[in-house]
PDB file of N, CA and C in Angstrom:
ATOM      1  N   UNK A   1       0.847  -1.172   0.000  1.00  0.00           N
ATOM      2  CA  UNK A   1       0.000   0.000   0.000  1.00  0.00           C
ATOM      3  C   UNK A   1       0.894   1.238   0.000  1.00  0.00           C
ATOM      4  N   UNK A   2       0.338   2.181  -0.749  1.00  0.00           N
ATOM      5  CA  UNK A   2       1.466   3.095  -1.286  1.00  0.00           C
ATOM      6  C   UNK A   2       0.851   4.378  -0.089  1.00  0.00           C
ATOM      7  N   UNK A   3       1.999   5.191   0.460  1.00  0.00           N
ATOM      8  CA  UNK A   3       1.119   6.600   1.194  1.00  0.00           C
ATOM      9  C   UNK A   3       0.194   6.704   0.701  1.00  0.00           C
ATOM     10  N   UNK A   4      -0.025   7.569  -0.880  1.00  0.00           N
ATOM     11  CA  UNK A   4      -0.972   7.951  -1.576  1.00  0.00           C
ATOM     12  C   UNK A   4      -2.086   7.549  -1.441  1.00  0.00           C
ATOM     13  N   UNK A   5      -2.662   6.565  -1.380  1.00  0.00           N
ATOM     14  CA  UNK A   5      -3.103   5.160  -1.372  1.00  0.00           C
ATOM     15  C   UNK A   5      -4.420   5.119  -0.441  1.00  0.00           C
ATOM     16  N   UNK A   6      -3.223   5.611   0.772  1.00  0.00           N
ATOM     17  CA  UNK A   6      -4.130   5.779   2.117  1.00  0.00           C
ATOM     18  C   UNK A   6      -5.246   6.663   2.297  1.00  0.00           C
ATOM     19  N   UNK A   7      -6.847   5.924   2.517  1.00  0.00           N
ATOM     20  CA  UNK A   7      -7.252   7.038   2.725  1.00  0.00           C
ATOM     21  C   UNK A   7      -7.398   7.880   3.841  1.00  0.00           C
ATOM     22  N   UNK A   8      -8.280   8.827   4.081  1.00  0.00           N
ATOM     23  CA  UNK A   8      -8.129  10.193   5.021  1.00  0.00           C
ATOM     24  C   UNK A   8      -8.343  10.030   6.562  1.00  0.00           C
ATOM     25  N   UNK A   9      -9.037   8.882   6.246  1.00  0.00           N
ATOM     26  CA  UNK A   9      -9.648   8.050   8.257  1.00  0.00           C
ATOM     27  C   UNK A   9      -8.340   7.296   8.563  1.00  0.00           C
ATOM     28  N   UNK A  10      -7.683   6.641   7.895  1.00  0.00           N
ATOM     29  CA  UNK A  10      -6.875   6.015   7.792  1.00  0.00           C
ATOM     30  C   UNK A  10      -5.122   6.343   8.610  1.00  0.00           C
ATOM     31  N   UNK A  11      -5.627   7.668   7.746  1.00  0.00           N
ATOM     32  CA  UNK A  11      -3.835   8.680   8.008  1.00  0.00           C
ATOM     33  C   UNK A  11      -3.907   9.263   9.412  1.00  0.00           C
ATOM     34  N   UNK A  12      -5.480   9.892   9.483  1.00  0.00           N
ATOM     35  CA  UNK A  12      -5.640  10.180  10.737  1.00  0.00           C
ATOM     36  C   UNK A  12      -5.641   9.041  11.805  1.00  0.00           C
ATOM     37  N   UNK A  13      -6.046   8.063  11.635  1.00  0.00           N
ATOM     38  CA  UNK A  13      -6.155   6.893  12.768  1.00  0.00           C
ATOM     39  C   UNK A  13      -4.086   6.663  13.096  1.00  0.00           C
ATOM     40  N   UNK A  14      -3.310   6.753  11.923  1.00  0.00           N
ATOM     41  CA  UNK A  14      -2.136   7.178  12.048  1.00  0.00           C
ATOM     42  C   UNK A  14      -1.402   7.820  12.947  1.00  0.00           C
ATOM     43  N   UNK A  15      -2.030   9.291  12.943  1.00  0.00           N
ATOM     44  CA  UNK A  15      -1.289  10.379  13.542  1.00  0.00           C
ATOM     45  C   UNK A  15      -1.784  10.464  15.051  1.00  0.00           C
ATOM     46  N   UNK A  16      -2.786  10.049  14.985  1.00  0.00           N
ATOM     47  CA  UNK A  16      -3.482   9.510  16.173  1.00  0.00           C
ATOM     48  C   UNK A  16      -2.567   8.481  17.391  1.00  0.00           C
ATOM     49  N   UNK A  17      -1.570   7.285  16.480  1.00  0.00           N
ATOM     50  CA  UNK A  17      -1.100   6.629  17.342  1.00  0.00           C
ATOM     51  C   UNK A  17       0.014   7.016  17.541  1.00  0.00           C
ATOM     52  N   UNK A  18       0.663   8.184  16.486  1.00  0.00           N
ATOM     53  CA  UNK A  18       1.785   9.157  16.741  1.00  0.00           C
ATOM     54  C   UNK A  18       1.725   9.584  17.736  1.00  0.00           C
ATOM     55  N   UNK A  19       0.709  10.482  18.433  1.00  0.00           N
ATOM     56  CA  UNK A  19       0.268  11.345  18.842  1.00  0.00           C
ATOM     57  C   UNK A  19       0.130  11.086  20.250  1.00  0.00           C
ATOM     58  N   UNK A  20      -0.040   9.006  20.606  1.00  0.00           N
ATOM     59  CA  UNK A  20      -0.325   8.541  21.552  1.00  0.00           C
ATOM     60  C   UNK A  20       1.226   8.370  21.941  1.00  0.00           C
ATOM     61  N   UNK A  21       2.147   8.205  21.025  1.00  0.00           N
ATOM     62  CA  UNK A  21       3.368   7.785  21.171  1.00  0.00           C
ATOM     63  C   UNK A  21       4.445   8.621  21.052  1.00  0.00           C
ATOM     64  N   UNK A  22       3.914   9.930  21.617  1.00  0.00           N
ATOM     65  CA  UNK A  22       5.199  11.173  21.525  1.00  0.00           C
ATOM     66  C   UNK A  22       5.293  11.193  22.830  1.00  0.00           C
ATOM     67  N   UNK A  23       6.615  12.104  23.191  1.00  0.00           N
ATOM     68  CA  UNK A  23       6.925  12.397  24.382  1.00  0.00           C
ATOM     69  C   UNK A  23       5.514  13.492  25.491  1.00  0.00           C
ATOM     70  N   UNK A  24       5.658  13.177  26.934  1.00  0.00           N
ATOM     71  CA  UNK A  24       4.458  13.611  27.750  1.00  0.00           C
ATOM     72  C   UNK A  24       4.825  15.842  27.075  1.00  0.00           C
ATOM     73  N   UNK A  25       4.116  15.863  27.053  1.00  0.00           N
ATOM     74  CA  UNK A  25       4.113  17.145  26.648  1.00  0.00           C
ATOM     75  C   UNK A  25       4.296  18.274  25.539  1.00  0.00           C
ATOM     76  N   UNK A  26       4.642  16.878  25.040  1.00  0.00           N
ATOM     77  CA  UNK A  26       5.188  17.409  22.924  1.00  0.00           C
ATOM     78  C   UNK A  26       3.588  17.567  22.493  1.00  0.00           C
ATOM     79  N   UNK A  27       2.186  17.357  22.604  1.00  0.00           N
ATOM     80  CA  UNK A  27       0.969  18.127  22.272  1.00  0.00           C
ATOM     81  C   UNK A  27       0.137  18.314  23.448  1.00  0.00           C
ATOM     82  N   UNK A  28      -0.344  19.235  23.048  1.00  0.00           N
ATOM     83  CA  UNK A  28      -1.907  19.230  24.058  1.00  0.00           C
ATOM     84  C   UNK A  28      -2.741  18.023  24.043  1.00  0.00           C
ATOM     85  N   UNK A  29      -3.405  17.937  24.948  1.00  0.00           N
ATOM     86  CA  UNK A  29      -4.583  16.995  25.060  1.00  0.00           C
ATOM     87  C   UNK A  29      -5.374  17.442  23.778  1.00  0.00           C
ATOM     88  N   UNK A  30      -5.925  18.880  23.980  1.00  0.00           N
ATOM     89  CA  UNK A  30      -6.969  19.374  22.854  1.00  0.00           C
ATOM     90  C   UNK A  30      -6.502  19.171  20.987  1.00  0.00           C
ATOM     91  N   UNK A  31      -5.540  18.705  21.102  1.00  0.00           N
ATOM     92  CA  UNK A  31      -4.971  18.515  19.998  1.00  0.00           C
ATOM     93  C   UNK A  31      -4.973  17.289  19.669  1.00  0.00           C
ATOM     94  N   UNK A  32      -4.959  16.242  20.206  1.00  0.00           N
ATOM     95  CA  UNK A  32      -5.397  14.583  20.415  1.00  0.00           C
ATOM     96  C   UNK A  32      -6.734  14.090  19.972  1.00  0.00           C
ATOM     97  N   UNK A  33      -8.019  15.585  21.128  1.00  0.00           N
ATOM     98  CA  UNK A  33      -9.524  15.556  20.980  1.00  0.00           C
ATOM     99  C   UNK A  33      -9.732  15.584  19.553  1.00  0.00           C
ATOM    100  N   UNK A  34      -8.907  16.983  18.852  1.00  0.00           N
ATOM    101  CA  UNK A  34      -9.507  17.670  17.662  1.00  0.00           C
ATOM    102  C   UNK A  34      -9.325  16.217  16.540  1.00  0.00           C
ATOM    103  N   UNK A  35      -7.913  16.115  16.926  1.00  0.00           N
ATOM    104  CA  UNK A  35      -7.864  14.561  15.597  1.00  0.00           C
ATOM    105  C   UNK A  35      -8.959  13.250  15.589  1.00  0.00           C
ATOM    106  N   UNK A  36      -9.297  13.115  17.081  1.00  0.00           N
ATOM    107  CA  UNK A  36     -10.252  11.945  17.438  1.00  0.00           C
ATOM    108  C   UNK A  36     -11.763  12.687  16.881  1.00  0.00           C
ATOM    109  N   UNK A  37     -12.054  14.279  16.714  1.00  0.00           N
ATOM    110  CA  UNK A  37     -13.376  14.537  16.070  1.00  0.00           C
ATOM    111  C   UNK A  37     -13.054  14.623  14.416  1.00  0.00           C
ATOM    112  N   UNK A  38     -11.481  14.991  13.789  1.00  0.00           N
ATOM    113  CA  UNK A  38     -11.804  14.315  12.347  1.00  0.00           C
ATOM    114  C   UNK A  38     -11.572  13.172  11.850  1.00  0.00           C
ATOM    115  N   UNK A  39     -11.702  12.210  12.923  1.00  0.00           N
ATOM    116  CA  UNK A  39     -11.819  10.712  12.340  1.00  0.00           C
ATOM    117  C   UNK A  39     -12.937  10.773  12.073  1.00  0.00           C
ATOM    118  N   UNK A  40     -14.066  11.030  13.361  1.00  0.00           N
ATOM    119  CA  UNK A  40     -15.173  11.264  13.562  1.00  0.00           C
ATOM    120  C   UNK A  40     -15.882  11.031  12.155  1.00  0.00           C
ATOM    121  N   UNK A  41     -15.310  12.761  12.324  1.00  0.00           N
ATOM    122  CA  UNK A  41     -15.803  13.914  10.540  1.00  0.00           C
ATOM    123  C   UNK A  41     -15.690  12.674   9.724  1.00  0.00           C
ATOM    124  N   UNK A  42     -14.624  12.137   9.343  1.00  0.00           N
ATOM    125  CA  UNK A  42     -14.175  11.442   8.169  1.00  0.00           C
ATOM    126  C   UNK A  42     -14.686  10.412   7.829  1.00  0.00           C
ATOM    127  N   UNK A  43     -15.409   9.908   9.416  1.00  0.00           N
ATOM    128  CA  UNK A  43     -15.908   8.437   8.988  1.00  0.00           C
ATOM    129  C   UNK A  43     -17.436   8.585   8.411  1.00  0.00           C
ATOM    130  N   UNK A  44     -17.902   9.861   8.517  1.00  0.00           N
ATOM    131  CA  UNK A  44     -19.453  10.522   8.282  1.00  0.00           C
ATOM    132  C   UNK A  44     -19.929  10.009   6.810  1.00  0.00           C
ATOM    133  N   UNK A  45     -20.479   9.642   6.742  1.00  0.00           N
ATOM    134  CA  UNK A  45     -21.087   9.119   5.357  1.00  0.00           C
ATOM    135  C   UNK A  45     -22.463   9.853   4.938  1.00  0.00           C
ATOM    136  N   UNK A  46     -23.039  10.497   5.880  1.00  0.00           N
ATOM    137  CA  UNK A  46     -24.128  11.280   5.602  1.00  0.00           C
ATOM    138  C   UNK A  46     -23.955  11.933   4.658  1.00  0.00           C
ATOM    139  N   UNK A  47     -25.229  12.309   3.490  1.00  0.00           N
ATOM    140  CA  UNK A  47     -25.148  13.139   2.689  1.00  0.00           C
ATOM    141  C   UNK A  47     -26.033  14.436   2.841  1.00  0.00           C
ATOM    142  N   UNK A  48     -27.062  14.410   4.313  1.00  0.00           N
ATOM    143  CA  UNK A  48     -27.323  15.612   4.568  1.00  0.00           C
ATOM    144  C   UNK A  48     -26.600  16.785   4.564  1.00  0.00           C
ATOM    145  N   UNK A  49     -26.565  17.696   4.209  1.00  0.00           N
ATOM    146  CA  UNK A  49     -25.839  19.071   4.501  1.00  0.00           C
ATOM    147  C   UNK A  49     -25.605  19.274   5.731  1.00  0.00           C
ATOM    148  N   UNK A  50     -26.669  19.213   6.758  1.00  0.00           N
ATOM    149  CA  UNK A  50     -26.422  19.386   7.726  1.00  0.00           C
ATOM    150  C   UNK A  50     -25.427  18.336   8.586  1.00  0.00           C
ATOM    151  N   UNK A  51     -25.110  17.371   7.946  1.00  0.00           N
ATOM    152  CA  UNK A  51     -24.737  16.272   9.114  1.00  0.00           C
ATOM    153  C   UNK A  51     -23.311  15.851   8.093  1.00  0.00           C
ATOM    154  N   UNK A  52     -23.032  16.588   6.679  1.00  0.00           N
ATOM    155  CA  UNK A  52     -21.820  16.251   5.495  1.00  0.00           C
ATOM    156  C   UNK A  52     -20.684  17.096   6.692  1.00  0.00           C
ATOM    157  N   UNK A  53     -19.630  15.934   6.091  1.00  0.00           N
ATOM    158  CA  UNK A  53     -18.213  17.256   6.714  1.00  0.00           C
ATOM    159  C   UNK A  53     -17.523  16.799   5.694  1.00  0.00           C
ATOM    160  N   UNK A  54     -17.105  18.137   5.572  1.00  0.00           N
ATOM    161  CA  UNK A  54     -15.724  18.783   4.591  1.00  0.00           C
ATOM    162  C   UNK A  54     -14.886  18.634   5.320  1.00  0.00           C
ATOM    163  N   UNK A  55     -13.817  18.370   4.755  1.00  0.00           N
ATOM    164  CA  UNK A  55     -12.313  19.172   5.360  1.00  0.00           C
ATOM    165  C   UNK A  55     -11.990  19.711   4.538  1.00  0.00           C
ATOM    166  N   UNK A  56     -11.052  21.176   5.265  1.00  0.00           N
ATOM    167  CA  UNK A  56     -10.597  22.001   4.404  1.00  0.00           C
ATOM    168  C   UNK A  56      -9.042  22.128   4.933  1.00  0.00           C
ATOM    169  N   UNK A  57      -8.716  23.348   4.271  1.00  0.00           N
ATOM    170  CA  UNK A  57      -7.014  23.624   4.518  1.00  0.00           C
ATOM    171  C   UNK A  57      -6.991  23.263   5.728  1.00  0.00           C
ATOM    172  N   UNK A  58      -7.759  24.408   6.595  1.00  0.00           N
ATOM    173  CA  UNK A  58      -7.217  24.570   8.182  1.00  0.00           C
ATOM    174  C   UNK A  58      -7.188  22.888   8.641  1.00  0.00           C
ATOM    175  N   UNK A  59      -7.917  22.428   8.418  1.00  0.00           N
ATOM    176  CA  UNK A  59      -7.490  20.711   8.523  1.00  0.00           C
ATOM    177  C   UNK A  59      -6.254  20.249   8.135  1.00  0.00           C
ATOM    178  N   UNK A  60      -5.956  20.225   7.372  1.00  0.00           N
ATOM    179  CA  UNK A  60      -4.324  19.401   6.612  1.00  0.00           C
ATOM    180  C   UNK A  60      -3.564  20.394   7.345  1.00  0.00           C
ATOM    181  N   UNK A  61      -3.510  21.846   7.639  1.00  0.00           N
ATOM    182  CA  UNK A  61      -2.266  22.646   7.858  1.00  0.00           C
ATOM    183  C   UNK A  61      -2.013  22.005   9.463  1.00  0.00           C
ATOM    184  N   UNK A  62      -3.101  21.762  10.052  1.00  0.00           N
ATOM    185  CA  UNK A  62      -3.134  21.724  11.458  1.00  0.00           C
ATOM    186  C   UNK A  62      -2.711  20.168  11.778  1.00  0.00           C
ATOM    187  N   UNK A  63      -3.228  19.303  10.444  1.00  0.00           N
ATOM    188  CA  UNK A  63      -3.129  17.746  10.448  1.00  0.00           C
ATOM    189  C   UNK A  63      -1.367  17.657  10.417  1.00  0.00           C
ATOM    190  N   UNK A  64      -0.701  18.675   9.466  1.00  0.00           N
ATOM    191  CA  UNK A  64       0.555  18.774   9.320  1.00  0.00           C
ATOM    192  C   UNK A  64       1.783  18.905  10.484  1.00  0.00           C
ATOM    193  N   UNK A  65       1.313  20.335  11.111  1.00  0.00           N
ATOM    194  CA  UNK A  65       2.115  20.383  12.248  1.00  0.00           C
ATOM    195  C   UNK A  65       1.732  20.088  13.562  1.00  0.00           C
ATOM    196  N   UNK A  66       1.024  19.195  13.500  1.00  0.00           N
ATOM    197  CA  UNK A  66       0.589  17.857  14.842  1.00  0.00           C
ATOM    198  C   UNK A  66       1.521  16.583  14.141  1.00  0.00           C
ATOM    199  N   UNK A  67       1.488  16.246  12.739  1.00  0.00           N
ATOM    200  CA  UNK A  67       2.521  15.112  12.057  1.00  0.00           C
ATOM    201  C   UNK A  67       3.974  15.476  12.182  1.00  0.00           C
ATOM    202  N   UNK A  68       4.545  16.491  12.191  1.00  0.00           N
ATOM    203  CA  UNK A  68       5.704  17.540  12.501  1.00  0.00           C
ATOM    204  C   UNK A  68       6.067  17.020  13.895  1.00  0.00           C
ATOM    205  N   UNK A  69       5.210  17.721  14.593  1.00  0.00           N
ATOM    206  CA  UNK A  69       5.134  17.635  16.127  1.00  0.00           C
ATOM    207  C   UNK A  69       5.440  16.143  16.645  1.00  0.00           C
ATOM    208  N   UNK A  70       4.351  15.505  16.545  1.00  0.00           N
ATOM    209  CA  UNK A  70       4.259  13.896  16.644  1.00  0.00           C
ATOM    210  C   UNK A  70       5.892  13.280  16.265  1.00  0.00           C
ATOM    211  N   UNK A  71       6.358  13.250  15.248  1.00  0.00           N
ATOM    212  CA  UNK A  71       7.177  13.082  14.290  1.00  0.00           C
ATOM    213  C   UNK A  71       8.843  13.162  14.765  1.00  0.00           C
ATOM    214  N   UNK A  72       8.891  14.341  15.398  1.00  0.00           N
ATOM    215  CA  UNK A  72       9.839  14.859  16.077  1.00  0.00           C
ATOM    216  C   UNK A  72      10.105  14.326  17.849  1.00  0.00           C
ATOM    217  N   UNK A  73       8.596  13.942  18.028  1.00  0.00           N
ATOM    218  CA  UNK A  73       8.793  13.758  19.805  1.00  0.00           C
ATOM    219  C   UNK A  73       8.245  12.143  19.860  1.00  0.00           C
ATOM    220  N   UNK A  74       8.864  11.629  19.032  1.00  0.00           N
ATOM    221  CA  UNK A  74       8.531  10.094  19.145  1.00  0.00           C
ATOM    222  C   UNK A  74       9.545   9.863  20.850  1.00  0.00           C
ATOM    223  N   UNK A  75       8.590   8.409  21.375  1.00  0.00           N
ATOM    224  CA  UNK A  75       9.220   7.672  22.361  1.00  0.00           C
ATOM    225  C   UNK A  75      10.431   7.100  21.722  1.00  0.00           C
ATOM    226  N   UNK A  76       9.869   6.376  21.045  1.00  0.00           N
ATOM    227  CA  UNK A  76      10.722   5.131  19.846  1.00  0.00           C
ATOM    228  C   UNK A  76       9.838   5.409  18.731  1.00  0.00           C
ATOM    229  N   UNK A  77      10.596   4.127  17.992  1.00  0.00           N
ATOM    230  CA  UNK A  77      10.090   3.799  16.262  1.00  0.00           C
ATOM    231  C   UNK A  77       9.199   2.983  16.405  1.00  0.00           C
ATOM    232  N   UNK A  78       8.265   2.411  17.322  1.00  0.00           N
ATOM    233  CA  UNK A  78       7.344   0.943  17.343  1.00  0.00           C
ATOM    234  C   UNK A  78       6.440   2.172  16.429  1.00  0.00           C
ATOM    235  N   UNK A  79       5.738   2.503  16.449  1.00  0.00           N
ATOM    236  CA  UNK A  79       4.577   3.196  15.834  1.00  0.00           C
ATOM    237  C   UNK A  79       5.418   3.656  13.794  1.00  0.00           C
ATOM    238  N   UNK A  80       6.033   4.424  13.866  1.00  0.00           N
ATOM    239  CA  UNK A  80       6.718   4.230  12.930  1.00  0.00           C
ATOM    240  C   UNK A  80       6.771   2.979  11.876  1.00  0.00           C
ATOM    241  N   UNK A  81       7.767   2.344  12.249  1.00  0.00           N
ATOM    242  CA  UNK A  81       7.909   1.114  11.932  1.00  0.00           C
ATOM    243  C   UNK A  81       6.784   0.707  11.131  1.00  0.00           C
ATOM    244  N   UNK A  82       5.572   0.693  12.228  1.00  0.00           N
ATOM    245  CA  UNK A  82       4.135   0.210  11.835  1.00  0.00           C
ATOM    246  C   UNK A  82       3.916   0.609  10.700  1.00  0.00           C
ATOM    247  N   UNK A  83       4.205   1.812  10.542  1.00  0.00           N
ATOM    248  CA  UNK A  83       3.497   2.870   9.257  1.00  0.00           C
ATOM    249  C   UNK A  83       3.956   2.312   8.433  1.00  0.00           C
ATOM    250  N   UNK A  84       5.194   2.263   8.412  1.00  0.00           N
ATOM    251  CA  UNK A  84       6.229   2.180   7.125  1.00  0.00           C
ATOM    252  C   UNK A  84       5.729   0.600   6.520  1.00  0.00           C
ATOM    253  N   UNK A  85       5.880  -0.330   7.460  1.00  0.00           N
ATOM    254  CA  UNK A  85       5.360  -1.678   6.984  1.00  0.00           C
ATOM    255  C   UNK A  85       4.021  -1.759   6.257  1.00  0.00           C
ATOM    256  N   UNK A  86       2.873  -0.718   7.025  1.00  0.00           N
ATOM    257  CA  UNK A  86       1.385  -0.695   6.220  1.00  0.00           C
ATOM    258  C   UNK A  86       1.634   0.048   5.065  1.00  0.00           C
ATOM    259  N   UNK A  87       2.545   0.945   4.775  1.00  0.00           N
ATOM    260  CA  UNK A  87       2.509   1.699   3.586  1.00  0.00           C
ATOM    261  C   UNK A  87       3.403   2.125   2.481  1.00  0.00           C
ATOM    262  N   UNK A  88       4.127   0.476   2.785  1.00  0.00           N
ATOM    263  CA  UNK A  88       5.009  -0.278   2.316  1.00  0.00           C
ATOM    264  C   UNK A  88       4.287  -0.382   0.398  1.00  0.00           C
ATOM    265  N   UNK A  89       4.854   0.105  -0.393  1.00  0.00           N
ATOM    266  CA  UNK A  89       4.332  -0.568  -1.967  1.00  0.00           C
ATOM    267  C   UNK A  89       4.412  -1.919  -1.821  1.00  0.00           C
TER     268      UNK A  89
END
């Protein structure tokens, strides 16, 4: 499975275990919440308007430097590793 590949619930369920696996204080809690509500978003299949979610920039920019963040304040590579093996071609 190629990055590309991956879809958007997917990457987030990702950064998510990054996120579980950085050093105590490298993010906020509220920054953990926000990713656990666009899995949420992502997993939404509704086609009401009222109940559809978009993501937009402020999503990816924010998805970015939480992946930055995460990325930089790893414990170890176990989570890593993981990635690389699932998104392995």
């Amino acid at each position: 499975m190629n990055w590309d590949s991956v879809d958007l619930t997917t990457k987030l369920k990702y950064l998510e275990a990054l996120m579980g696996n950085s050093t105590s204080g490298a993010l906020d809690t509220q920054d953990i919440q926000i990713i656990r509500a666009l899995i949420t978003g992502s997993q939404n299949t509704h086609t009401h308007e009222d109940l559809r979610f978009d993501i937009t920039n402020s999503h990816y920019r924010f998805m970015k430097a939480a992946w930055d963040t995460a990325m930089s304040n790893q414990k170890n590579n176990d989570v890593i590793n993981i990635i690389k093996t699932l998104t392995k071609p």
